[in-house]
Protein backbone atom coordinates (compact mmCIF):
# COMPACT_ATOMS: atom_id res chain seq x y z
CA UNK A 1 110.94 76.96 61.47
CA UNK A 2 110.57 77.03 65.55
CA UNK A 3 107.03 78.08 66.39
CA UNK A 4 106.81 81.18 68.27
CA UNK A 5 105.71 81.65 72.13
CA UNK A 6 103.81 83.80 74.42
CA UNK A 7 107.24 84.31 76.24
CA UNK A 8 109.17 85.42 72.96
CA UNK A 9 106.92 87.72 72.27
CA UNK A 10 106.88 89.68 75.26
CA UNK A 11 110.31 89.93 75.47
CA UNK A 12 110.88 91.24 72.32
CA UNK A 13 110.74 95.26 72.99
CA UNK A 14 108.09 97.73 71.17
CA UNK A 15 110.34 98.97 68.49
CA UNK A 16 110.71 103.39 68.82
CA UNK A 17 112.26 105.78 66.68
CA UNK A 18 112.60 108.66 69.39
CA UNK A 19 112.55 109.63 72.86
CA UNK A 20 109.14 111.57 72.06
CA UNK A 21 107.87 107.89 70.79
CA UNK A 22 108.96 105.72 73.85
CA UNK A 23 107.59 108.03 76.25
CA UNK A 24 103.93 108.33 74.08
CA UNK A 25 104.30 104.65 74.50
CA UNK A 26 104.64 104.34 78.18
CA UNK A 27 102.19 106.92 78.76
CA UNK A 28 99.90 104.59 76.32
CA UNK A 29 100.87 101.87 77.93
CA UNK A 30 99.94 103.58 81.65
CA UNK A 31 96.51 104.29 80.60
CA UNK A 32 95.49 101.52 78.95
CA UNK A 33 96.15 99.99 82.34
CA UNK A 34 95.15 102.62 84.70
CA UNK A 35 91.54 101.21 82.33
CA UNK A 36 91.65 98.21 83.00
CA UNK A 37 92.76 98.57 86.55
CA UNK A 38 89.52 100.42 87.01
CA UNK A 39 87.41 98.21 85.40
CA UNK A 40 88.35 95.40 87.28
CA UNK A 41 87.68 97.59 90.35
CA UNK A 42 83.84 96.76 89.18
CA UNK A 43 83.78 92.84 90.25
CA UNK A 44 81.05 92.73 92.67
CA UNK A 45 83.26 90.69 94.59
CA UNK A 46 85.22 91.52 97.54
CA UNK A 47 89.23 91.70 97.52
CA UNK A 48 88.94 89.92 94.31
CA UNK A 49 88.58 93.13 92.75
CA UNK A 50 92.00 94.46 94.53
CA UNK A 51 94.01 91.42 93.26
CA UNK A 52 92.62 92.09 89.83
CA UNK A 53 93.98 95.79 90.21
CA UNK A 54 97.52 94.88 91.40
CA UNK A 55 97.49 92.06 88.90
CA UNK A 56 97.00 95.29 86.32
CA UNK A 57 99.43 96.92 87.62
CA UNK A 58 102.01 94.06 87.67
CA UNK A 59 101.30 93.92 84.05
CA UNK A 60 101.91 97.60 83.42
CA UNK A 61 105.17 97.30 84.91
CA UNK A 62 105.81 94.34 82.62
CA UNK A 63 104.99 96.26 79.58
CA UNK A 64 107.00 99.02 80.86
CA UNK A 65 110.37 96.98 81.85
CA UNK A 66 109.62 95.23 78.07
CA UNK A 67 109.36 99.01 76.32
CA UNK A 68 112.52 100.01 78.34
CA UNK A 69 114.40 96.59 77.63
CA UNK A 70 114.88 96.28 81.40
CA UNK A 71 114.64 93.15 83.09
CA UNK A 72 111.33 91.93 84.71
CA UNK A 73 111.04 90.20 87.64
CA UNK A 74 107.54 89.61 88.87
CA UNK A 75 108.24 89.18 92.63
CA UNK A 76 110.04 92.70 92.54
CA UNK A 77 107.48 94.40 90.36
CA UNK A 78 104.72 92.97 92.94
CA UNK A 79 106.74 94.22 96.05
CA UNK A 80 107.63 97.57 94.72
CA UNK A 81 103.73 97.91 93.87
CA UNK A 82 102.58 97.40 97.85
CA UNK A 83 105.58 99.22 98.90
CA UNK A 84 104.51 102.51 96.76
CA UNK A 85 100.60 101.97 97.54
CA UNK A 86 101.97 102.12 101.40
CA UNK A 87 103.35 105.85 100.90
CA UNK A 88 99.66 106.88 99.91
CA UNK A 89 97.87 108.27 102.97
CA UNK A 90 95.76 106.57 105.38
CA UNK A 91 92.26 108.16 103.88
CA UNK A 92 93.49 107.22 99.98
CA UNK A 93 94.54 103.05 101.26
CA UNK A 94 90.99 103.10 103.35
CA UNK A 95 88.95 104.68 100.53
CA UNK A 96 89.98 100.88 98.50
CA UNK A 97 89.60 98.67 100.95
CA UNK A 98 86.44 99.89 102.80
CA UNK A 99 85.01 100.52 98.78
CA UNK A 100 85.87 96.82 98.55
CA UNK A 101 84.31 96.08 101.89
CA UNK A 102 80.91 97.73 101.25
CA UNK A 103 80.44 94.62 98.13
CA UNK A 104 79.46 92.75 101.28
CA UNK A 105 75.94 95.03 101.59
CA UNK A 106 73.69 93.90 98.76
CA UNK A 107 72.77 96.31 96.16
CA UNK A 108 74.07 99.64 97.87
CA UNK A 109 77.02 98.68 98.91
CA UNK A 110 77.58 96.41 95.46
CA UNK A 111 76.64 100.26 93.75
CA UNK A 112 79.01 102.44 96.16
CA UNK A 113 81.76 99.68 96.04
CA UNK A 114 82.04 98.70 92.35
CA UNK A 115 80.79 101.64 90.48
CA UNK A 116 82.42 104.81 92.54
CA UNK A 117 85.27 103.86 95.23
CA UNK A 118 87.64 100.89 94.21
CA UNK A 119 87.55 101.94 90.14
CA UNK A 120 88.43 105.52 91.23
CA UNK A 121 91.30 104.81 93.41
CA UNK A 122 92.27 101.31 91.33
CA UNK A 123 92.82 103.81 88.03
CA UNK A 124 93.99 106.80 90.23
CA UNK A 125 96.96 104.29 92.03
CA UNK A 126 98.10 102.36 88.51
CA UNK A 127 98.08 105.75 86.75
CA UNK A 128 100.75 106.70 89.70
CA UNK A 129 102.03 103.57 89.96
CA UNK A 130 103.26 104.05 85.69
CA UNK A 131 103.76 107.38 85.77
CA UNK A 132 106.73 106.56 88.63
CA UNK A 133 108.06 103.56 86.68
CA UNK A 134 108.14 105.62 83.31
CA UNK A 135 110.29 108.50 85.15
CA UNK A 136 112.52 105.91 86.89
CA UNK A 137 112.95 104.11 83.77
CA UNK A 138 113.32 107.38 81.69
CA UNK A 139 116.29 108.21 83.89
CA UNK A 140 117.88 104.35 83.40
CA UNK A 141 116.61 102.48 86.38
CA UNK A 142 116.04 99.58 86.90
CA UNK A 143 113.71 97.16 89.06
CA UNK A 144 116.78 95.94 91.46
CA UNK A 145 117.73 99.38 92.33
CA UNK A 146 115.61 100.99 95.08
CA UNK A 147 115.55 104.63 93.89
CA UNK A 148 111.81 104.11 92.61
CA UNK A 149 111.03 104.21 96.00
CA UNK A 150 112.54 107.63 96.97
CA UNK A 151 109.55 109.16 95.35
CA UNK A 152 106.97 109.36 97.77
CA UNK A 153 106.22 112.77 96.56
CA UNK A 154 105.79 112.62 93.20
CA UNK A 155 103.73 108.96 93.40
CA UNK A 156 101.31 111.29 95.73
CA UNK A 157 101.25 113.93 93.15
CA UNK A 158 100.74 111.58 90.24
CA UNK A 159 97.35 109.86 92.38
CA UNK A 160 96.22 112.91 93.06
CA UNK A 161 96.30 113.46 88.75
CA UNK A 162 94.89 109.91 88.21
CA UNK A 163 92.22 109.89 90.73
């Protein structure tokens, strides 16, 4: 009997019964990342936090393009991620990186950084970032088409709901 992978099992999609059941799923799926996104916001260290959080959300995507039995490719799920966080305004993109910055002043800035601005806008961005995916999945896209991007909108309305 051939012994089983960590690659056959994540290709293998999350079995459903209903429309109802593959969308509780995604949505499951989107928070349980929008978590962990979050939590890795807390890593006292600078920009190592942010890589954790788009690392999180590359997963998400994953899980999502494995629940929808659409294809993954890692280098597209990782550009469409920094191509949606770019639609988010100026204050919303600063609030991350400056939270990030202020790691670099001991104790405050550790405090202000890791426990208040980067988890807020990590979880607030991935629980955008899935809610977009699920509805461009939902309506039978795909990670090669570019249509997931024509929501500028709605990804703004979602972070404004996850943050």
């Amino acid at each position: 009997m051939p012994k089983a992978t960590r690659g056959d099992a994540a290709k293998q999609a999350i079995p459903v019964t209903s429309d109802e059941d593959r969308i509780a799923s995604a949505y499951a799926i989107v928070k349980k990342n929008m978590y962990c996104a979050g939590g890795s916001g807390i890593v006292p260290v600078p920009f190592v936090d942010l890589v954790g959080v788009v690392t999180f959300q590359v997963l998400m995507i994953k899980q999502l393009s494995t629940l929808y039995e659409v294809k993954f490719q890692r280098h597209l799920a990782r550009n469409l991620v920094v191509a949606l966080v770019g639609t988010l305004s100026a204050r919303a993109i600063t609030a991350g990186v400056v939270g990030s910055l202020f790691k670099f002043i001991p104790w405050v800035g550790a405090t202000v950084g890791a426990w208040i601005a980067v988890p807020a806008v990590a979880g607030g961005v991935t629980y955008a970032i899935g809610r977009v995916f699920v509805k461009h999945f939902e309506e039978g896209g795909t990670l090669l088409d570019r249509k997931v991007l024509n929501v500028r909108s709605f990804f703004t309305d979602q972070y404004k709901v996850g943050a």
